[in-house]
N, C-alpha and C. Protein backbone atom coordinates (compact mmCIF):
# COMPACT_ATOMS: atom_id res chain seq x y z
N UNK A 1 6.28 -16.30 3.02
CA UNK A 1 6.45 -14.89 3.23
C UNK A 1 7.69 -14.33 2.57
N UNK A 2 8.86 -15.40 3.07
CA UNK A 2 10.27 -14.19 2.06
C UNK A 2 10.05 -14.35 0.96
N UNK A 3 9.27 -15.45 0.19
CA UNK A 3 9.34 -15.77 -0.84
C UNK A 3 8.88 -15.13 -2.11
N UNK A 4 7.80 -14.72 -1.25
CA UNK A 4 6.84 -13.69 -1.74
C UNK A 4 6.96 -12.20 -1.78
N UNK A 5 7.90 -11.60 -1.06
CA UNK A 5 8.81 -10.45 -1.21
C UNK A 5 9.81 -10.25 -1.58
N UNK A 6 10.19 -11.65 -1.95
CA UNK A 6 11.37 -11.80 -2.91
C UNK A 6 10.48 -11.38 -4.38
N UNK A 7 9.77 -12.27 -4.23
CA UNK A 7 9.37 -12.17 -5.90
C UNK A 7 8.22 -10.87 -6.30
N UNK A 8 8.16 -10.18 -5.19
CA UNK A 8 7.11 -9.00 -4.97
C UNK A 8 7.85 -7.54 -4.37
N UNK A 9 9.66 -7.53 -4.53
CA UNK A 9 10.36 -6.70 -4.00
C UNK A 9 9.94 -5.43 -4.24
N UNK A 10 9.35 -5.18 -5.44
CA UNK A 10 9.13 -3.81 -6.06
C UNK A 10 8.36 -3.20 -4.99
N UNK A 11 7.28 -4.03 -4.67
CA UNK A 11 5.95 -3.83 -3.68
C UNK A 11 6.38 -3.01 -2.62
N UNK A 12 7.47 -3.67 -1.55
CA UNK A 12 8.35 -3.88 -0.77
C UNK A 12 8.71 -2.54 -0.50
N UNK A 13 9.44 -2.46 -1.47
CA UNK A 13 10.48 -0.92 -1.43
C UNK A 13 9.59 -0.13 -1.97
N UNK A 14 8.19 0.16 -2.44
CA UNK A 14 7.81 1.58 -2.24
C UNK A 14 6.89 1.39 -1.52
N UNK A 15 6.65 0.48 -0.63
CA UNK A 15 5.78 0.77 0.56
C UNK A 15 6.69 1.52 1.63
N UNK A 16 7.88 1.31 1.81
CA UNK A 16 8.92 1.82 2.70
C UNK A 16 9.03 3.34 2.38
N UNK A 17 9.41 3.01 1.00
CA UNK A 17 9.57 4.21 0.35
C UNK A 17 8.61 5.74 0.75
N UNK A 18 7.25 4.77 0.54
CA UNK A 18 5.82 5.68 1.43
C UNK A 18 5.82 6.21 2.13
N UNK A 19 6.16 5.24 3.42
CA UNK A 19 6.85 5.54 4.86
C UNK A 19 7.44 6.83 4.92
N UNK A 20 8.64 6.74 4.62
CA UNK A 20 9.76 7.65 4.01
C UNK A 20 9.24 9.15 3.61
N UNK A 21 8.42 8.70 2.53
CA UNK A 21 8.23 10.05 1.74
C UNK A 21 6.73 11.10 2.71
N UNK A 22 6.34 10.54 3.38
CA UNK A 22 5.38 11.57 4.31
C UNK A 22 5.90 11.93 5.66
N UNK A 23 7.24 10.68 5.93
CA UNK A 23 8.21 11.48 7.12
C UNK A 23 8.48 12.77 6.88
N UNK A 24 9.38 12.58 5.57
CA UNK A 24 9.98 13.94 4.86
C UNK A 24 9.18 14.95 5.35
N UNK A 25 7.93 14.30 4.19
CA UNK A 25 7.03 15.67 4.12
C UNK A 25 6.34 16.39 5.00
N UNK A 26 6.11 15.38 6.07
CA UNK A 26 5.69 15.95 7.53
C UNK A 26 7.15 16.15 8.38
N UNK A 27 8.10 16.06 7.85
CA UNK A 27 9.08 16.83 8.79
C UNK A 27 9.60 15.68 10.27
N UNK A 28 9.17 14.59 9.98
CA UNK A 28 9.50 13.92 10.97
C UNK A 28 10.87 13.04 10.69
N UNK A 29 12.20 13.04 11.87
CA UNK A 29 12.58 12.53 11.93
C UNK A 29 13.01 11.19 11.89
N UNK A 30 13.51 10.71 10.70
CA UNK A 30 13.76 9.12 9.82
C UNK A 30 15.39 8.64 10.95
N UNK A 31 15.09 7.39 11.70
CA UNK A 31 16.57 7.48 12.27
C UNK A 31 17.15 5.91 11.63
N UNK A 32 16.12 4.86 10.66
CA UNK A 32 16.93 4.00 9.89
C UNK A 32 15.43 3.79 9.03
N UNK A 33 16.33 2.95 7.78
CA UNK A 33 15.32 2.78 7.15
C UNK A 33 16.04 1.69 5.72
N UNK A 34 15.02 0.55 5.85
CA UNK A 34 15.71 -0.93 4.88
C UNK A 34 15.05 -1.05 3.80
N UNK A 35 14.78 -0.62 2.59
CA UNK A 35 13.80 -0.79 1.78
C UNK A 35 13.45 -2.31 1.31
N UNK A 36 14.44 -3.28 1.06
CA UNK A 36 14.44 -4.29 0.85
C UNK A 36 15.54 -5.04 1.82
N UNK A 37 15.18 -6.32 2.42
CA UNK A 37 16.18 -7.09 2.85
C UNK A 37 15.60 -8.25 2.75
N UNK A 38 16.60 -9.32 2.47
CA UNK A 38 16.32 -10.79 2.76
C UNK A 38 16.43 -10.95 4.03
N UNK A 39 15.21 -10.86 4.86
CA UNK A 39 15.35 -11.56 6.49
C UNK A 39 13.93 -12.06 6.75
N UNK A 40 13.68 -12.94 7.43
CA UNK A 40 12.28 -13.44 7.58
C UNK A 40 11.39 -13.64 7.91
N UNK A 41 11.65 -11.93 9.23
CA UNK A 41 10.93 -11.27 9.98
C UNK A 41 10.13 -10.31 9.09
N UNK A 42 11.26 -9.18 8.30
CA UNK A 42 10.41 -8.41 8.17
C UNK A 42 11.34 -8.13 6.77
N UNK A 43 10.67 -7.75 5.70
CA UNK A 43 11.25 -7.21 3.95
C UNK A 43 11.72 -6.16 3.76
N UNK A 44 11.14 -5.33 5.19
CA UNK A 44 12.01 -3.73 4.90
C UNK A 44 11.42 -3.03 5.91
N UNK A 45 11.70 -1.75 6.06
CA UNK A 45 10.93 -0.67 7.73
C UNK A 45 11.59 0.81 7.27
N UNK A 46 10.98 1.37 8.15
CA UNK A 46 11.57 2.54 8.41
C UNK A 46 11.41 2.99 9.75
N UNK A 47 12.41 3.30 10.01
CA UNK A 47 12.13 3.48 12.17
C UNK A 47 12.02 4.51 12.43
N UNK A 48 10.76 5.87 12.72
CA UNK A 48 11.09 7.09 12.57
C UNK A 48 10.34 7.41 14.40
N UNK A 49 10.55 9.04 14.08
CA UNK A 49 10.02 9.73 15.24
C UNK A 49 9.12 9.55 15.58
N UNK A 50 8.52 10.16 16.27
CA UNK A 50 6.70 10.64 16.68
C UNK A 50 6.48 11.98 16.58
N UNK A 51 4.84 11.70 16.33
CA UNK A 51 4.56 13.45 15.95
C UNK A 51 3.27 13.56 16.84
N UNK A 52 2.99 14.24 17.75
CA UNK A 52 1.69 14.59 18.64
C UNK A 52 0.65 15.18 17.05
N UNK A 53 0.80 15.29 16.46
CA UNK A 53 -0.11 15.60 15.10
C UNK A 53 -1.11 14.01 14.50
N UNK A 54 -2.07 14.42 14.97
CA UNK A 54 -2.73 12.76 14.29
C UNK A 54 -2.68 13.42 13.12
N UNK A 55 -2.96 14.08 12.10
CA UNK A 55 -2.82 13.84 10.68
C UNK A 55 -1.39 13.61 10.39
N UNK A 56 -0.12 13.87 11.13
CA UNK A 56 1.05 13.62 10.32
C UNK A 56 0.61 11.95 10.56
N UNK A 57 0.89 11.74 11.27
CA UNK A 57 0.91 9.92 12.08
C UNK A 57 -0.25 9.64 11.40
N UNK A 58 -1.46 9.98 10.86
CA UNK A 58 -1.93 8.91 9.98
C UNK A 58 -1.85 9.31 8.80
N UNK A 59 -1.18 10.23 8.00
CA UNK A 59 -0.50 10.40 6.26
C UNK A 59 0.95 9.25 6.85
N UNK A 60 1.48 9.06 7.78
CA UNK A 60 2.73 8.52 7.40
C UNK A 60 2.04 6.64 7.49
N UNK A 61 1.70 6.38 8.13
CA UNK A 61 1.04 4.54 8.62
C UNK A 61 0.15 4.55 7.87
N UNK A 62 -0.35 5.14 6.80
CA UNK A 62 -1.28 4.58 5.63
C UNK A 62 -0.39 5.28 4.41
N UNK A 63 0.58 6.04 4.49
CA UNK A 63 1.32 6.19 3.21
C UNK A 63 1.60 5.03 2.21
N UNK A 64 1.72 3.93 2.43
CA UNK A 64 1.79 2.87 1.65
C UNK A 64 0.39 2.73 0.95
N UNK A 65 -0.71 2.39 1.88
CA UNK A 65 -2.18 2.13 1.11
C UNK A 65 -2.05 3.49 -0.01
N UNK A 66 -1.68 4.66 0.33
CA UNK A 66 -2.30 5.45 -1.18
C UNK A 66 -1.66 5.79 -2.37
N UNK A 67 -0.15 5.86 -1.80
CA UNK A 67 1.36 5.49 -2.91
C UNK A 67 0.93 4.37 -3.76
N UNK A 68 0.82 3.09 -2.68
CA UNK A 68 0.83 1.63 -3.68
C UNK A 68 0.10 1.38 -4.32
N UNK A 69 -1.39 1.77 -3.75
CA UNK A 69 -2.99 1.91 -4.16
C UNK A 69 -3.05 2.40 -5.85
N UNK A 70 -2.40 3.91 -5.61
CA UNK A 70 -2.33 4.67 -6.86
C UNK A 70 -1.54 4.28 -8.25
N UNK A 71 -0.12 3.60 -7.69
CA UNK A 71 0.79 3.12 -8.40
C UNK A 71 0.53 1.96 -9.64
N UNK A 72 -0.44 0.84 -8.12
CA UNK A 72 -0.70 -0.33 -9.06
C UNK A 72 -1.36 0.22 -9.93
N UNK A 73 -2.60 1.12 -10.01
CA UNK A 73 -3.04 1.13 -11.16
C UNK A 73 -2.81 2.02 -12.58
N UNK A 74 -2.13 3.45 -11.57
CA UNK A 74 -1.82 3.62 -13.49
C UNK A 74 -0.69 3.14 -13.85
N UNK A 75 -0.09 2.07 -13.08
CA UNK A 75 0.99 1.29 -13.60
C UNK A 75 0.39 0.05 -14.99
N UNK A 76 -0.99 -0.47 -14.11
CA UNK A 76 -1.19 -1.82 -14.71
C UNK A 76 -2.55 -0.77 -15.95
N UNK A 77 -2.82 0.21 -15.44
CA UNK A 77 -4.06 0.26 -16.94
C UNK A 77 -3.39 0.90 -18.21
N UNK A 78 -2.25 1.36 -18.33
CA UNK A 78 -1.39 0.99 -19.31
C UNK A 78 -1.01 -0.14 -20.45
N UNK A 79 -1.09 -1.00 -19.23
CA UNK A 79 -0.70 -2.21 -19.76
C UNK A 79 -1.72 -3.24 -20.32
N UNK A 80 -3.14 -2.46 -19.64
CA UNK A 80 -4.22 -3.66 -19.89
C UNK A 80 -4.15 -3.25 -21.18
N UNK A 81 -4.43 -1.89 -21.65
CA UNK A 81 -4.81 -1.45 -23.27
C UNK A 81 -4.48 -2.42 -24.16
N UNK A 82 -3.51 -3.09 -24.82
CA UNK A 82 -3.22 -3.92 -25.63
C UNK A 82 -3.96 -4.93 -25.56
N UNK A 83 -4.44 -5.49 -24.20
CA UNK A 83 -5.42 -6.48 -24.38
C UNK A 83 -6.64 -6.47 -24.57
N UNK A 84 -6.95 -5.07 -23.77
CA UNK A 84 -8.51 -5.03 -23.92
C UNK A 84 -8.91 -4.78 -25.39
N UNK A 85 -8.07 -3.67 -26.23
CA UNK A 85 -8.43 -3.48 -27.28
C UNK A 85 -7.88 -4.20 -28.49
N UNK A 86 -6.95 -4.99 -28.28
CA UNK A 86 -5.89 -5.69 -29.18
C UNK A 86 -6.48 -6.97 -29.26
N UNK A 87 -6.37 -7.82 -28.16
CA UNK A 87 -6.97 -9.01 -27.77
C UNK A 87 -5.17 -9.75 -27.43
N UNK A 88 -4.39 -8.48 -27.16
CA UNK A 88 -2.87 -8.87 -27.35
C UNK A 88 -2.46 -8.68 -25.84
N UNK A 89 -1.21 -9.24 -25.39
CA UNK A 89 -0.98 -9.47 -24.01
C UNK A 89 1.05 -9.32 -24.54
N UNK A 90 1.79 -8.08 -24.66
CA UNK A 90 3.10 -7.89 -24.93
C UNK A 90 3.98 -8.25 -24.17
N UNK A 91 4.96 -8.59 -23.89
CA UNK A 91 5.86 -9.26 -22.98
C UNK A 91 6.02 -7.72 -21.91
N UNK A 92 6.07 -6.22 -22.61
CA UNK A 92 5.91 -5.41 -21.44
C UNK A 92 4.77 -4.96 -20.97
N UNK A 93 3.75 -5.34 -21.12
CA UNK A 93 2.65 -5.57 -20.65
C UNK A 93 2.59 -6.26 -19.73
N UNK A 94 3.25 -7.45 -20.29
CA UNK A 94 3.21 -8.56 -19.04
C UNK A 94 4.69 -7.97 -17.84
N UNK A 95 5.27 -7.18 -18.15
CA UNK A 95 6.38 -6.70 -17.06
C UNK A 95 5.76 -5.51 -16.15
N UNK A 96 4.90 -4.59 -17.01
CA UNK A 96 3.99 -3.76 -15.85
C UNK A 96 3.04 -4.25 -15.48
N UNK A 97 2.28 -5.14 -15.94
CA UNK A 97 1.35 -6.45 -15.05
C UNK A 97 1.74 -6.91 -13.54
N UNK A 98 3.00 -7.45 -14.05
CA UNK A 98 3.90 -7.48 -12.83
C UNK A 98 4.49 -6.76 -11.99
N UNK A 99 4.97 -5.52 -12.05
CA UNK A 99 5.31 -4.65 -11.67
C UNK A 99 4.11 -3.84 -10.84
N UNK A 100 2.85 -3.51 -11.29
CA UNK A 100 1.96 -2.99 -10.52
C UNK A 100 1.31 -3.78 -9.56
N UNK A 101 0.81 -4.93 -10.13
CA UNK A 101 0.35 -5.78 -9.15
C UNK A 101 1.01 -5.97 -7.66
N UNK A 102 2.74 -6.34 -7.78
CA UNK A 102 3.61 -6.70 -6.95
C UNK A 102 3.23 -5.22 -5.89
N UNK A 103 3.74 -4.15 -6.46
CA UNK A 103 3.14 -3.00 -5.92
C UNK A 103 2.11 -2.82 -5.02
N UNK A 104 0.85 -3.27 -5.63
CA UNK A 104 -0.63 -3.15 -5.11
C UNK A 104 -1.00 -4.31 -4.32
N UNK A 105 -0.53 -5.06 -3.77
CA UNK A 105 0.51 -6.22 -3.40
C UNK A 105 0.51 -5.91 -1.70
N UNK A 106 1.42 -4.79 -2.25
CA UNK A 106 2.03 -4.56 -0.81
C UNK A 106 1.31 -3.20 0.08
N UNK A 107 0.40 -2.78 -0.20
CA UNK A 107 -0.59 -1.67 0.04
C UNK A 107 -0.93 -1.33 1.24
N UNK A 108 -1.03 -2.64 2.38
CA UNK A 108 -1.87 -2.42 3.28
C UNK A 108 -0.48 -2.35 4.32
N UNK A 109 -0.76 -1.28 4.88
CA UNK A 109 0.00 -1.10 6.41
C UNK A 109 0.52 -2.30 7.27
N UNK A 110 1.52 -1.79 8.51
CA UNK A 110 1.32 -3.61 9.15
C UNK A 110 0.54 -3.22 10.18
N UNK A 111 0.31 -3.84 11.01
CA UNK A 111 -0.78 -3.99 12.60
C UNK A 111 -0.02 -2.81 13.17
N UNK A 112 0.88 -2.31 12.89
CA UNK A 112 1.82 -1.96 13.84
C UNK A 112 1.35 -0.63 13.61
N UNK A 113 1.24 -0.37 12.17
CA UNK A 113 0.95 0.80 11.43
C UNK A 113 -0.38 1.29 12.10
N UNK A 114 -1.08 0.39 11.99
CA UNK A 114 -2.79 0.23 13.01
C UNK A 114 -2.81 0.43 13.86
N UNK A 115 -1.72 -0.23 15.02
CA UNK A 115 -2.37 0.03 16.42
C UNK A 115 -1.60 1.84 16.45
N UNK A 116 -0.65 2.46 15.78
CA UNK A 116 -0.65 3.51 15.93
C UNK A 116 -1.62 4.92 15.83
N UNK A 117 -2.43 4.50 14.55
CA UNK A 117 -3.40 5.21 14.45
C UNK A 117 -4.48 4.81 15.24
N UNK A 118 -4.79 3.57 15.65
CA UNK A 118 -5.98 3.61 16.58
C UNK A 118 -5.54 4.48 18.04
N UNK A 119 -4.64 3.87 18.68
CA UNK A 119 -4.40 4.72 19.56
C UNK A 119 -4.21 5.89 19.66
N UNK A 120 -3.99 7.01 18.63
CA UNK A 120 -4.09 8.36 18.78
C UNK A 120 -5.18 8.57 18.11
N UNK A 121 -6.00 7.76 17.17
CA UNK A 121 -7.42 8.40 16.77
C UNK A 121 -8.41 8.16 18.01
N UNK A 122 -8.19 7.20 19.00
CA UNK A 122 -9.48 7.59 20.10
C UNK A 122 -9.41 8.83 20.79
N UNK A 123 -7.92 9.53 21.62
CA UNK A 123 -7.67 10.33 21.95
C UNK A 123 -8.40 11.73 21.09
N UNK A 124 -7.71 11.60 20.18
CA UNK A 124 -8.46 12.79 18.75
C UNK A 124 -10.23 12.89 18.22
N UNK A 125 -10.53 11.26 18.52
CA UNK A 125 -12.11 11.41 18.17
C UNK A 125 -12.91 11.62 19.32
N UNK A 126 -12.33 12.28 20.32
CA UNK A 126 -13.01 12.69 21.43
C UNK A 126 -12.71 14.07 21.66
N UNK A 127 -11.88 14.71 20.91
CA UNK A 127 -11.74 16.24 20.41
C UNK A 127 -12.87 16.54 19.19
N UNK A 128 -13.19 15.73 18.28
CA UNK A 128 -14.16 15.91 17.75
C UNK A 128 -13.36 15.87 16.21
N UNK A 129 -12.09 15.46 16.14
CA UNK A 129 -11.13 15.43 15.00
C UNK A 129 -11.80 14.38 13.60
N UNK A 130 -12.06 15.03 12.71
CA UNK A 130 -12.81 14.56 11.42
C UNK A 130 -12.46 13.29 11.24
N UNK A 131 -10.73 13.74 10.76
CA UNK A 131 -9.92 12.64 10.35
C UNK A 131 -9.72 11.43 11.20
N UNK A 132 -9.59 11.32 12.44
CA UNK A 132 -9.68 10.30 13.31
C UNK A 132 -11.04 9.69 13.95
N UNK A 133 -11.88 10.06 13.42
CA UNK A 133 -13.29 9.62 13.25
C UNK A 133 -13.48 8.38 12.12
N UNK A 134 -12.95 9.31 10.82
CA UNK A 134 -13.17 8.47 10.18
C UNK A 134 -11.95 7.17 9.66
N UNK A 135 -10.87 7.65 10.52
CA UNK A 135 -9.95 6.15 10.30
C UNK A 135 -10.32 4.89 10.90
N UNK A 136 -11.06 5.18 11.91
CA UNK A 136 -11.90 3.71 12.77
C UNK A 136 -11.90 2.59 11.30
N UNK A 137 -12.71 2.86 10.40
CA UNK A 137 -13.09 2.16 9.65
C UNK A 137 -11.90 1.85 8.84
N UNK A 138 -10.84 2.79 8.56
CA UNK A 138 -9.49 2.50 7.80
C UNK A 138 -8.70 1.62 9.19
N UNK A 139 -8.46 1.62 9.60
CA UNK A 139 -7.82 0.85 10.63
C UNK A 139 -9.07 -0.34 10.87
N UNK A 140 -10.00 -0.91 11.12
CA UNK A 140 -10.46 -2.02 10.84
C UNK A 140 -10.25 -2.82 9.31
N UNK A 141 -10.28 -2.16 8.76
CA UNK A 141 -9.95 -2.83 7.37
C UNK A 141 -8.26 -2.70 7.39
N UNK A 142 -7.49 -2.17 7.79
CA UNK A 142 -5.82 -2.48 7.82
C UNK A 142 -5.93 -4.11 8.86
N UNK A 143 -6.28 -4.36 9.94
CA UNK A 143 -6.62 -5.42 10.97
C UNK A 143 -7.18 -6.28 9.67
N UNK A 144 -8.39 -6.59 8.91
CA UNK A 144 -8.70 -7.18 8.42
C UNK A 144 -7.81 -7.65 7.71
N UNK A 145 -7.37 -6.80 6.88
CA UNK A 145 -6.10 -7.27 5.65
C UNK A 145 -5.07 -7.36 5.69
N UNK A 146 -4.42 -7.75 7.68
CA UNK A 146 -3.46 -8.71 7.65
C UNK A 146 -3.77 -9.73 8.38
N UNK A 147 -5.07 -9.96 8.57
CA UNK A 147 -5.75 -11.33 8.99
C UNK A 147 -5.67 -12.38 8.13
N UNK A 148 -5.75 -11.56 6.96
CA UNK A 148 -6.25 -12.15 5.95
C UNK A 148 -4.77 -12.68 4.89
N UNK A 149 -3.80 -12.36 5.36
CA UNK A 149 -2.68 -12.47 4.41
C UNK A 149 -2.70 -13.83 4.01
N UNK A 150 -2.88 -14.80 4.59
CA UNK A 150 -2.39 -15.91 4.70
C UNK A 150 -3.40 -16.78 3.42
N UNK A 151 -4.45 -15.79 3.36
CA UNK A 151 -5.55 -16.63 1.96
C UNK A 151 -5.39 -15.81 1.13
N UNK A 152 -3.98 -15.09 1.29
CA UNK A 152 -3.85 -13.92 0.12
C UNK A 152 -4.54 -13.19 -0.35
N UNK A 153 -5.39 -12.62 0.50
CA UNK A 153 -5.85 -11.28 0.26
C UNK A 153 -5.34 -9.92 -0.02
N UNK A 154 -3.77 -9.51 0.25
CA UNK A 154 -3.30 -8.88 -0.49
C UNK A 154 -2.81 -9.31 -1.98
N UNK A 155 -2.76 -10.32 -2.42
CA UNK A 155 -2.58 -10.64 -3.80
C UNK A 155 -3.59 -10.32 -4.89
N UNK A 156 -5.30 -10.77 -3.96
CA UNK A 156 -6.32 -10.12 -4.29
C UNK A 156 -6.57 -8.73 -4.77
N UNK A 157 -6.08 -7.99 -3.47
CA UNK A 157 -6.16 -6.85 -3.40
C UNK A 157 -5.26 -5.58 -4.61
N UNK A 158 -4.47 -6.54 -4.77
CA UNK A 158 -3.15 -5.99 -6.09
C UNK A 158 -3.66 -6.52 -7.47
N UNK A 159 -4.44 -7.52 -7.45
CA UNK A 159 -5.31 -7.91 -9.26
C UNK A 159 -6.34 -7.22 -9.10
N UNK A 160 -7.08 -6.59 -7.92
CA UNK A 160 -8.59 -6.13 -8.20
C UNK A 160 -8.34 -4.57 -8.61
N UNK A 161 -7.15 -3.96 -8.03
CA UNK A 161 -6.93 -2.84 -8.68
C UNK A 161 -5.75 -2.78 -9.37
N UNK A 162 -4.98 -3.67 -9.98
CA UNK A 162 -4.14 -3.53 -11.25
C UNK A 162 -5.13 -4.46 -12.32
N UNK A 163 -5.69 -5.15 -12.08
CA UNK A 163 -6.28 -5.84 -13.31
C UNK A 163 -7.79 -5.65 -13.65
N UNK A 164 -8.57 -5.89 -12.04
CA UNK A 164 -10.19 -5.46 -12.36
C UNK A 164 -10.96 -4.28 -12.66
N UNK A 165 -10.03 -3.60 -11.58
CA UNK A 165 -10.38 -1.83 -11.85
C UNK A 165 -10.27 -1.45 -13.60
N UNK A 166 -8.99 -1.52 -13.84
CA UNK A 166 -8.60 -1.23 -15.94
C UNK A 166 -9.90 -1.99 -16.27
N UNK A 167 -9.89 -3.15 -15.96
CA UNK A 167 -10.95 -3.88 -17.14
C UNK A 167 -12.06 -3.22 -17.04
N UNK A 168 -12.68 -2.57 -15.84
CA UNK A 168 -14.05 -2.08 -15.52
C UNK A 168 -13.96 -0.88 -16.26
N UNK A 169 -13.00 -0.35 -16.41
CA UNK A 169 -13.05 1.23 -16.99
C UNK A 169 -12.81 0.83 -18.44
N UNK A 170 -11.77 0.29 -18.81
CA UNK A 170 -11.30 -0.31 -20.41
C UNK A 170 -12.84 -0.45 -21.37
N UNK A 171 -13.64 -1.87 -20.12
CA UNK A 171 -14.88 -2.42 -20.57
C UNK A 171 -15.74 -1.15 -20.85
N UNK A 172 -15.83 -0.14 -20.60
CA UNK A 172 -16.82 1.28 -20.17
C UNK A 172 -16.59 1.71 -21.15
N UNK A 173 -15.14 2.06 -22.01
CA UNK A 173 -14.91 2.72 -22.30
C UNK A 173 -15.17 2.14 -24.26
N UNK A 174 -15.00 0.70 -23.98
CA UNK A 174 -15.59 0.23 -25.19
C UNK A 174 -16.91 0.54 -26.10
């Protein structure tokens, strides 16, 4: 685990960063926040308020999935171009390879992020609230994909959209 956020820091700090940036934007009170640390609990946090608003509280606990989501890839389909059409692989190619992936990497929320939105989306999907209807299924798949860390399924999850996604569109576009 540190090892892997050591060598995946980028990931790290704009998943926090995420965090961060829909506090702002929803106006919620940030009272600490670590973007990166060597400790071997946890790589980074942000400790903020509460908002009786289920859309602020679920833009802020999935801010990472759509920041990182988005990042890895027009980070990495940049980078595929040289190969797909070159048959060439550039040393900065291979640095935004790395760079997005590490990113897309770090995408998925923690449990913690989850049990927040589940617990105010049942409350809300019994108001008849769109958005907390349909996070059931985003919050089962956040649960899934830190079940799954351990067979690296977020590593998966950071090549299928920094590397598979470009190739599928690259390949299309051939």
């Amino acid at each position: 685990g540190a090892l892997i956020a050591i060598v995946t820091f980028p990931g790290v700090i704009v998943h926090e960063a995420a965090h961060l940036f829909f506090c702002r934007l929803r106006k919620v009170p940030v009272f600490d926040a670590k973007f990166f640390q060597f400790d071997m609990t946890t790589a980074g946090y942000v400790i903020h308020g509460r908002s009786d608003n289920f859309t602020t509280e679920f833009l802020i606990s999935t801010g990472p999935f759509i920041i990182n989501t988005l990042l890895c890839f027009f980070i990495c389909l940049p980078a595929s171009v040289p190969y797909y059409y070159f048959d060439e692989l550039p040393g900065f190619s291979v640095l935004l390879l790395w760079l997005g992936i590490s990113i897309g990497m770090h995408a998925f929320p923690s449990t913690v992020d989850a049990n927040n939105i589940w617990m105010l989306a049942k409350a809300e999907a019994r108001k008849r609230n769109i958005l907390a209807i349909l996070s059931f299924p985003i919050v089962i798949l956040i649960y899934f994909a830190n079940a799954l860390k351990f067979m690296w399924f977020d590593a998966l999850f950071g090549l299928g959209i920094g590397v598979g996604l470009p190739a599928l569109i690259l390949s299309a576009l051939q």
